[in-house]
N, C-alpha and C. Protein backbone atom coordinates (compact mmCIF):
# COMPACT_ATOMS: atom_id res chain seq x y z
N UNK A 1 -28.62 68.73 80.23
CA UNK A 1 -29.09 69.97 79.65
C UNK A 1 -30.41 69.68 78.95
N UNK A 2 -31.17 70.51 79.47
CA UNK A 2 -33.13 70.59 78.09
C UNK A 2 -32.66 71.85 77.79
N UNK A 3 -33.95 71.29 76.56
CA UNK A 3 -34.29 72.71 76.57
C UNK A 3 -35.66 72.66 76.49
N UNK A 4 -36.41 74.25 76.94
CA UNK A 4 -37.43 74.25 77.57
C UNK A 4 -37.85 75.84 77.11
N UNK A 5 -39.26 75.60 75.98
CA UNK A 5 -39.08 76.63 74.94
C UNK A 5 -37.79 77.16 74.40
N UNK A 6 -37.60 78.52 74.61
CA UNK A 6 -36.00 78.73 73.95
C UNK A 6 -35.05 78.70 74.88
N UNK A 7 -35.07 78.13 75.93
CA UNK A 7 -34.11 78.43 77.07
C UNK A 7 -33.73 76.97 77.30
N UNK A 8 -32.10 77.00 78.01
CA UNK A 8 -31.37 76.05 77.81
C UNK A 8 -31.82 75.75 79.73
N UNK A 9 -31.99 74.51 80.42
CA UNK A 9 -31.62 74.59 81.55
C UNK A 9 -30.54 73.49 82.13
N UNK A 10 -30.22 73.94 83.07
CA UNK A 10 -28.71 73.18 82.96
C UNK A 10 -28.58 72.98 84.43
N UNK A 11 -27.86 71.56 84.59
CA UNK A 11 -28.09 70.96 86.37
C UNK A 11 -26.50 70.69 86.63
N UNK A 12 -26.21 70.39 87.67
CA UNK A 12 -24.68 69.95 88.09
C UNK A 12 -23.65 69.58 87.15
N UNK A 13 -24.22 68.16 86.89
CA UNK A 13 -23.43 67.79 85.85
C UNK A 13 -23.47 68.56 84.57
N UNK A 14 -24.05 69.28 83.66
CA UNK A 14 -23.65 70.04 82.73
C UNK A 14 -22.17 71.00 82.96
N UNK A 15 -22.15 71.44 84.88
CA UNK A 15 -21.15 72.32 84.90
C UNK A 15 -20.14 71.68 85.28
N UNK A 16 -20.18 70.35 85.46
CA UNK A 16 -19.28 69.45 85.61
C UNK A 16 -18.48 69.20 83.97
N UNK A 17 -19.49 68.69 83.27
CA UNK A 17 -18.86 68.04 82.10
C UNK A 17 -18.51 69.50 81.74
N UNK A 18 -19.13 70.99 81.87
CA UNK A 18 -18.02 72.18 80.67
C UNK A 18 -16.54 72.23 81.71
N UNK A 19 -16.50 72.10 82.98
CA UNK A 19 -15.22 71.91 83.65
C UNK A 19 -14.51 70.96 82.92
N UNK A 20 -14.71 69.84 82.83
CA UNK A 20 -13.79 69.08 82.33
C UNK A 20 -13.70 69.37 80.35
N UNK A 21 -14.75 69.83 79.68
CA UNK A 21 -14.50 69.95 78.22
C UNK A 21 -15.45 70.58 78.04
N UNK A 22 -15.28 71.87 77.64
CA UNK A 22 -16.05 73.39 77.00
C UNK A 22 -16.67 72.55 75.51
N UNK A 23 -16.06 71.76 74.81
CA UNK A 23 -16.83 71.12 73.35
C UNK A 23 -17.89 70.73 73.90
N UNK A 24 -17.91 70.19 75.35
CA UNK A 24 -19.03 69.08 75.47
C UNK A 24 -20.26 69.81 75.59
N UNK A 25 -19.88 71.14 76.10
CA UNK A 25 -20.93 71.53 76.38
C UNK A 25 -21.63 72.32 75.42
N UNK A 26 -20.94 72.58 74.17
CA UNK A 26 -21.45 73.02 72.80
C UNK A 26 -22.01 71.57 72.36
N UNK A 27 -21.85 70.49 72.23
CA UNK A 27 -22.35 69.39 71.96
C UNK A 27 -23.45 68.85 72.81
N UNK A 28 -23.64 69.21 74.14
CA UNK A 28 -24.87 68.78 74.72
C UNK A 28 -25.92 70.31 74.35
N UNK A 29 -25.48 71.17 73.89
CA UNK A 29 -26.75 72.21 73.47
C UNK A 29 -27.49 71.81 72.16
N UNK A 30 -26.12 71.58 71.27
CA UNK A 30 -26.83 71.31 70.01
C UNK A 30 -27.47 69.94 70.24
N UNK A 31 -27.15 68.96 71.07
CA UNK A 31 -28.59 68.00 70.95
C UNK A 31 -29.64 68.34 72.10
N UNK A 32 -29.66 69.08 72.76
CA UNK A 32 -31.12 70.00 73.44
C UNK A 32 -31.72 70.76 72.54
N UNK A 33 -31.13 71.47 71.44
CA UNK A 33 -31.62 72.40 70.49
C UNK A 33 -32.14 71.30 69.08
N UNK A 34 -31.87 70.36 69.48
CA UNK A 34 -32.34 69.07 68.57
C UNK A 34 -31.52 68.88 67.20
N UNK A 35 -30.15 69.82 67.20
CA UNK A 35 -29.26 69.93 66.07
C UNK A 35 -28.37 68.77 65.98
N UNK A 36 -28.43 67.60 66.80
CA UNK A 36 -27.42 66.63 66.85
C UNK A 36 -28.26 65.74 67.97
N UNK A 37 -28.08 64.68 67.32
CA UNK A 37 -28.61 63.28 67.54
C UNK A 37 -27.76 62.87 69.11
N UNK A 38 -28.23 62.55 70.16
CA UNK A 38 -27.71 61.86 71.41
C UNK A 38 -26.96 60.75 70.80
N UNK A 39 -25.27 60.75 71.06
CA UNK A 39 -24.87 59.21 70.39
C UNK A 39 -25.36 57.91 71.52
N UNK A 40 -25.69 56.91 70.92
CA UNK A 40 -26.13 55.96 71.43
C UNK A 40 -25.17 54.88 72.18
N UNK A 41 -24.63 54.80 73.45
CA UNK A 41 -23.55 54.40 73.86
C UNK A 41 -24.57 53.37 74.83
N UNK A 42 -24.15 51.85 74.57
CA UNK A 42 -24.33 50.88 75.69
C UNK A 42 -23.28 50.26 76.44
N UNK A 43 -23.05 50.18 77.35
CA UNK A 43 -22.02 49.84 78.43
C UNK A 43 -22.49 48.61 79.13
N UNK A 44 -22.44 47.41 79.27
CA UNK A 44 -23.03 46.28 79.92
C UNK A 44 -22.63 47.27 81.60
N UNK A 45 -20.88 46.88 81.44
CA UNK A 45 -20.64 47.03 82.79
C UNK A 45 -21.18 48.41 83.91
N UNK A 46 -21.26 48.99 82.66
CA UNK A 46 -21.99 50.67 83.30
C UNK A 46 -23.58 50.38 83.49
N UNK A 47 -24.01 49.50 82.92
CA UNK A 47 -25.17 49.57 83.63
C UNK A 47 -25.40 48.84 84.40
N UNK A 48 -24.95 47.47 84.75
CA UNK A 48 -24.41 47.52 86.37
C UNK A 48 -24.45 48.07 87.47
N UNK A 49 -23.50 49.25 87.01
CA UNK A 49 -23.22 49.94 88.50
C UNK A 49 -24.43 50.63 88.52
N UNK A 50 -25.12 50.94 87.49
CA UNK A 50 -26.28 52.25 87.79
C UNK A 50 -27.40 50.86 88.45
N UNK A 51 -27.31 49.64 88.08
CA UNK A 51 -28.28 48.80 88.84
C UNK A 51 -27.64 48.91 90.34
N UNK A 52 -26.84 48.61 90.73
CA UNK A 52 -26.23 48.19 92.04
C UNK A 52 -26.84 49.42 92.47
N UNK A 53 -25.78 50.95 91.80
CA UNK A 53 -26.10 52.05 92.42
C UNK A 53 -27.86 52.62 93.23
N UNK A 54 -28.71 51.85 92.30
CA UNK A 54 -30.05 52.37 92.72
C UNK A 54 -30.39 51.31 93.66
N UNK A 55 -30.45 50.11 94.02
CA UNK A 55 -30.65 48.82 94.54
C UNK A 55 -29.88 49.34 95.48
N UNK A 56 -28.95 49.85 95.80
CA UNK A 56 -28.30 50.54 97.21
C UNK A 56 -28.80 51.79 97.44
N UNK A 57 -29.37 52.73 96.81
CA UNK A 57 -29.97 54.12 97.41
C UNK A 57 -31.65 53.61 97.87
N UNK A 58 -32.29 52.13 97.18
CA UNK A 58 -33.51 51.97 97.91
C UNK A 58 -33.03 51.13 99.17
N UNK A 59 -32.17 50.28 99.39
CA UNK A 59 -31.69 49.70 100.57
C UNK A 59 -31.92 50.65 101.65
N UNK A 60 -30.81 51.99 101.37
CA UNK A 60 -30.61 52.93 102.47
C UNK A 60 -32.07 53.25 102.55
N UNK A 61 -32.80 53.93 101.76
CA UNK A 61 -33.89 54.75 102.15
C UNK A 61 -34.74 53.74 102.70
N UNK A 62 -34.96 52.02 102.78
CA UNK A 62 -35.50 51.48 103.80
C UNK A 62 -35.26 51.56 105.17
N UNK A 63 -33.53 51.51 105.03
CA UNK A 63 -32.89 51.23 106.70
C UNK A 63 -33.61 52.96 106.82
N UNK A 64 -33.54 54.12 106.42
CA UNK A 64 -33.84 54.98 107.27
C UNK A 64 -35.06 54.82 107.89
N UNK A 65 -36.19 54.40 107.10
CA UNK A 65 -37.37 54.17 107.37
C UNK A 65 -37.80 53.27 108.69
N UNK A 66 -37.30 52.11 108.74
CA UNK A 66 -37.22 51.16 109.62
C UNK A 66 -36.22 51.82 110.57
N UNK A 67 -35.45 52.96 110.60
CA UNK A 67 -35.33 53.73 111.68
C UNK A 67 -35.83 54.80 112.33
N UNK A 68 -37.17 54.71 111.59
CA UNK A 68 -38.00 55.71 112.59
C UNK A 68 -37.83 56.81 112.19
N UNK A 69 -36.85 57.52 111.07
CA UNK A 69 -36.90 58.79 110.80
C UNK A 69 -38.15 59.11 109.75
N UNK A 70 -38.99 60.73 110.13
CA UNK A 70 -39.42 61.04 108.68
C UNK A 70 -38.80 61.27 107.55
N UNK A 71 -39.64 60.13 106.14
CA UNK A 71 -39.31 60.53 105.14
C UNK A 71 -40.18 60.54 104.04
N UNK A 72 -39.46 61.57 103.32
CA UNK A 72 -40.23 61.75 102.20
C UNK A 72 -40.00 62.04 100.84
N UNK A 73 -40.26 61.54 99.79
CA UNK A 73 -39.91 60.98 98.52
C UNK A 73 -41.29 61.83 97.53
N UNK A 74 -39.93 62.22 96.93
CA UNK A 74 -40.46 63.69 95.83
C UNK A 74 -40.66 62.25 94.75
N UNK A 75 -42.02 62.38 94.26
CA UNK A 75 -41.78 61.46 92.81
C UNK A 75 -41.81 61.95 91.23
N UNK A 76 -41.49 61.34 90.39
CA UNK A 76 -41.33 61.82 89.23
C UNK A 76 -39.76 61.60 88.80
N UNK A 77 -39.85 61.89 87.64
CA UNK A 77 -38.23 61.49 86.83
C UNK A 77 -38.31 63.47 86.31
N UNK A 78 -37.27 63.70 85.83
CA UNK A 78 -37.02 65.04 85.44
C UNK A 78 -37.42 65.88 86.87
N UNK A 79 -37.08 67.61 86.15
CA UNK A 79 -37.28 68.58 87.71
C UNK A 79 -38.39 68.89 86.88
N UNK A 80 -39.77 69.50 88.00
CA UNK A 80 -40.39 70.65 87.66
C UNK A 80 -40.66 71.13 88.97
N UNK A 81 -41.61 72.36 88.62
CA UNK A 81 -42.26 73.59 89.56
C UNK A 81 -42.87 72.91 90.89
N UNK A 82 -43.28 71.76 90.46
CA UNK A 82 -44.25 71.13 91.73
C UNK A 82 -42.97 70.28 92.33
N UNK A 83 -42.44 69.74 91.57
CA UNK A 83 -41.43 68.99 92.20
C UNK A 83 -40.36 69.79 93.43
N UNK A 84 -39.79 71.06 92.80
CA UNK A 84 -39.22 71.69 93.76
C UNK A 84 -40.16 72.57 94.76
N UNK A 85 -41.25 72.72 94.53
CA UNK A 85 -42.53 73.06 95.35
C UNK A 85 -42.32 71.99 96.61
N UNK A 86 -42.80 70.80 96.59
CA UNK A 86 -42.75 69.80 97.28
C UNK A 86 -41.38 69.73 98.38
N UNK A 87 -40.44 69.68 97.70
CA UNK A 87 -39.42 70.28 98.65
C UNK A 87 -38.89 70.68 99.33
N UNK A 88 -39.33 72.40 99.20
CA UNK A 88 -38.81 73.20 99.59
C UNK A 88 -40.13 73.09 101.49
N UNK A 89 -41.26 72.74 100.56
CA UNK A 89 -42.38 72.25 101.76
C UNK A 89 -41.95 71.42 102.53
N UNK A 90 -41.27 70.19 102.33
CA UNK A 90 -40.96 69.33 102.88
C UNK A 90 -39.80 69.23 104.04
N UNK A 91 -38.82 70.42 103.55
CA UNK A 91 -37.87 70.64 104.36
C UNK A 91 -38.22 72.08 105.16
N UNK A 92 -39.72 72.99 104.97
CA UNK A 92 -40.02 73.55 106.05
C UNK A 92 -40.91 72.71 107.18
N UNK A 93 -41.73 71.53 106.69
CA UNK A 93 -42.33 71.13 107.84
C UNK A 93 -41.01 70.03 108.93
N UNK A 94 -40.03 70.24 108.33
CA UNK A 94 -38.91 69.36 109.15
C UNK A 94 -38.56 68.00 108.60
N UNK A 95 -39.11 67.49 107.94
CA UNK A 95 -38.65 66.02 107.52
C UNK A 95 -37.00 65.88 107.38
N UNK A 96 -37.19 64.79 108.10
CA UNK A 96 -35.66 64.58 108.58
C UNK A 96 -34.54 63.90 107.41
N UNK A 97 -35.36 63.44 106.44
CA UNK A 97 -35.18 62.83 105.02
C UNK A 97 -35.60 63.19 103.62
N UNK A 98 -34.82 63.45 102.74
CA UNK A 98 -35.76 63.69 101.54
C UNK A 98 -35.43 63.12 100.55
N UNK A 99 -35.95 62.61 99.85
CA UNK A 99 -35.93 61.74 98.84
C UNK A 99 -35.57 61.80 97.79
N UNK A 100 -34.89 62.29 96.32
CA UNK A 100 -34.85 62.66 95.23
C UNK A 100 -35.45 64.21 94.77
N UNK A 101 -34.86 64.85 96.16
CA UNK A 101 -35.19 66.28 96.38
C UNK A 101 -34.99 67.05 94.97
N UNK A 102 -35.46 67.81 94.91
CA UNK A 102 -35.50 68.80 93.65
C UNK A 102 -35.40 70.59 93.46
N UNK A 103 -34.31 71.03 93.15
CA UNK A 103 -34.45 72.06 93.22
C UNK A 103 -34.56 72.89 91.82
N UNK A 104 -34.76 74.44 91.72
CA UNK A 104 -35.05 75.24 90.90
C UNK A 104 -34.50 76.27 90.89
N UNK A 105 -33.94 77.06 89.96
CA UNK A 105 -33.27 78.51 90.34
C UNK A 105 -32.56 78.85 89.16
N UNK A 106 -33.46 79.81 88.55
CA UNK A 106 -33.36 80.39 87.07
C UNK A 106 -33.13 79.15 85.73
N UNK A 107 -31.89 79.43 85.27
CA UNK A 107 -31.83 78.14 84.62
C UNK A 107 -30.75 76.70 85.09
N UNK A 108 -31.02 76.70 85.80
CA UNK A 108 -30.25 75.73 86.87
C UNK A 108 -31.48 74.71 87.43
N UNK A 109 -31.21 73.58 87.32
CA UNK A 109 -32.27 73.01 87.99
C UNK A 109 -31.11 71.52 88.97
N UNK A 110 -31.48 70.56 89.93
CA UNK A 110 -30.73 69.57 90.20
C UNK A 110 -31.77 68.77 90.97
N UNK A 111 -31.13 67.21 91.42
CA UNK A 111 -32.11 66.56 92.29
C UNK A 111 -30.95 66.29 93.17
N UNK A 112 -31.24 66.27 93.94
CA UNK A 112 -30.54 65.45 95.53
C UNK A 112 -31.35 63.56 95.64
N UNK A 113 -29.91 63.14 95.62
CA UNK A 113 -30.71 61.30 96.07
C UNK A 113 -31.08 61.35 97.37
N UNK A 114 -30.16 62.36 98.42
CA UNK A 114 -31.35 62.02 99.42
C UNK A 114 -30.59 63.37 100.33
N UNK A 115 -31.12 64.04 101.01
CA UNK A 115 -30.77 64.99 101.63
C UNK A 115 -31.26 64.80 103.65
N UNK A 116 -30.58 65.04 103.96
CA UNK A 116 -30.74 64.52 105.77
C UNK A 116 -30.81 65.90 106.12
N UNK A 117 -31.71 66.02 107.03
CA UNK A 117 -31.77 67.27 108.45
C UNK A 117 -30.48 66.86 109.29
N UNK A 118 -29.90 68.03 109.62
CA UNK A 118 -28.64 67.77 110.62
C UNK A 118 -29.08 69.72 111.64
N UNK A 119 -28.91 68.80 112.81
CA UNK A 119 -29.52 70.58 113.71
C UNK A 119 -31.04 70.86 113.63
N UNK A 120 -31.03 72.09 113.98
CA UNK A 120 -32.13 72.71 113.67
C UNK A 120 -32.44 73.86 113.60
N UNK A 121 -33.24 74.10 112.34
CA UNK A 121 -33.30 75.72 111.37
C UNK A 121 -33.86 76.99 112.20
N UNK A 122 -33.48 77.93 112.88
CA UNK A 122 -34.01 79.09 113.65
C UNK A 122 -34.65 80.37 112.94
């Protein structure tokens, strides 16, 4: 969850974590609204997996590469306007791969780690 002037915007996981606990999601506003401090949680073993986890999403996005498919890799950390701009371009000129895709839509925003063409759009 940001916030972004007075508006809250909110991606997958926000509607994930109020599925599993409606507090959480009064607790992730008030620290977007800057009323409560992010608690500071380190996990050795959790960050681990988020190493492995990314060290395996650049693996794949080589093997696709070295397979000849187009791809293409939205850059930047967070969503914005250009980011889902890029995108939405990317999957009209056909690219068969997309990279840390980004989308937009009111106050909803999300990224995709990697999104594949399957068929083709008429």
């Amino acid at each position: 969850m940001q916030k972004l002037g007075e508006q809250l915007r909110f991606s997958a996981s926000d509607l994930v974590g109020h599925l599993d606990c409606h507090h959480l999601t009064a607790l992730d506003a008030a620290v977007a609204r800057g009323r409560l401090n992010k608690p500071k949680i380190w996990d050795p073993v959790l960050q681990t997996l988020v190493e492995r986890g990314l060290a395996h999403e650049r693996e794949y996005v080589e093997s696709l590469k070295a397979s000849g498919v187009s791809v293409v890799e939205i850059a930047g950390g967070g969503i914005n306007a250009s980011q889902a701009d890029q995108t939405l371009e990317a999957m009209r000129s056909g690219a068969d791969v997309i990279v840390q895709g980004a989308f937009l839509q009111g106050a909803w925003s999300g990224r995709a780690d990697i999104l594949r063409r399957v068929g083709n759009a008429k």
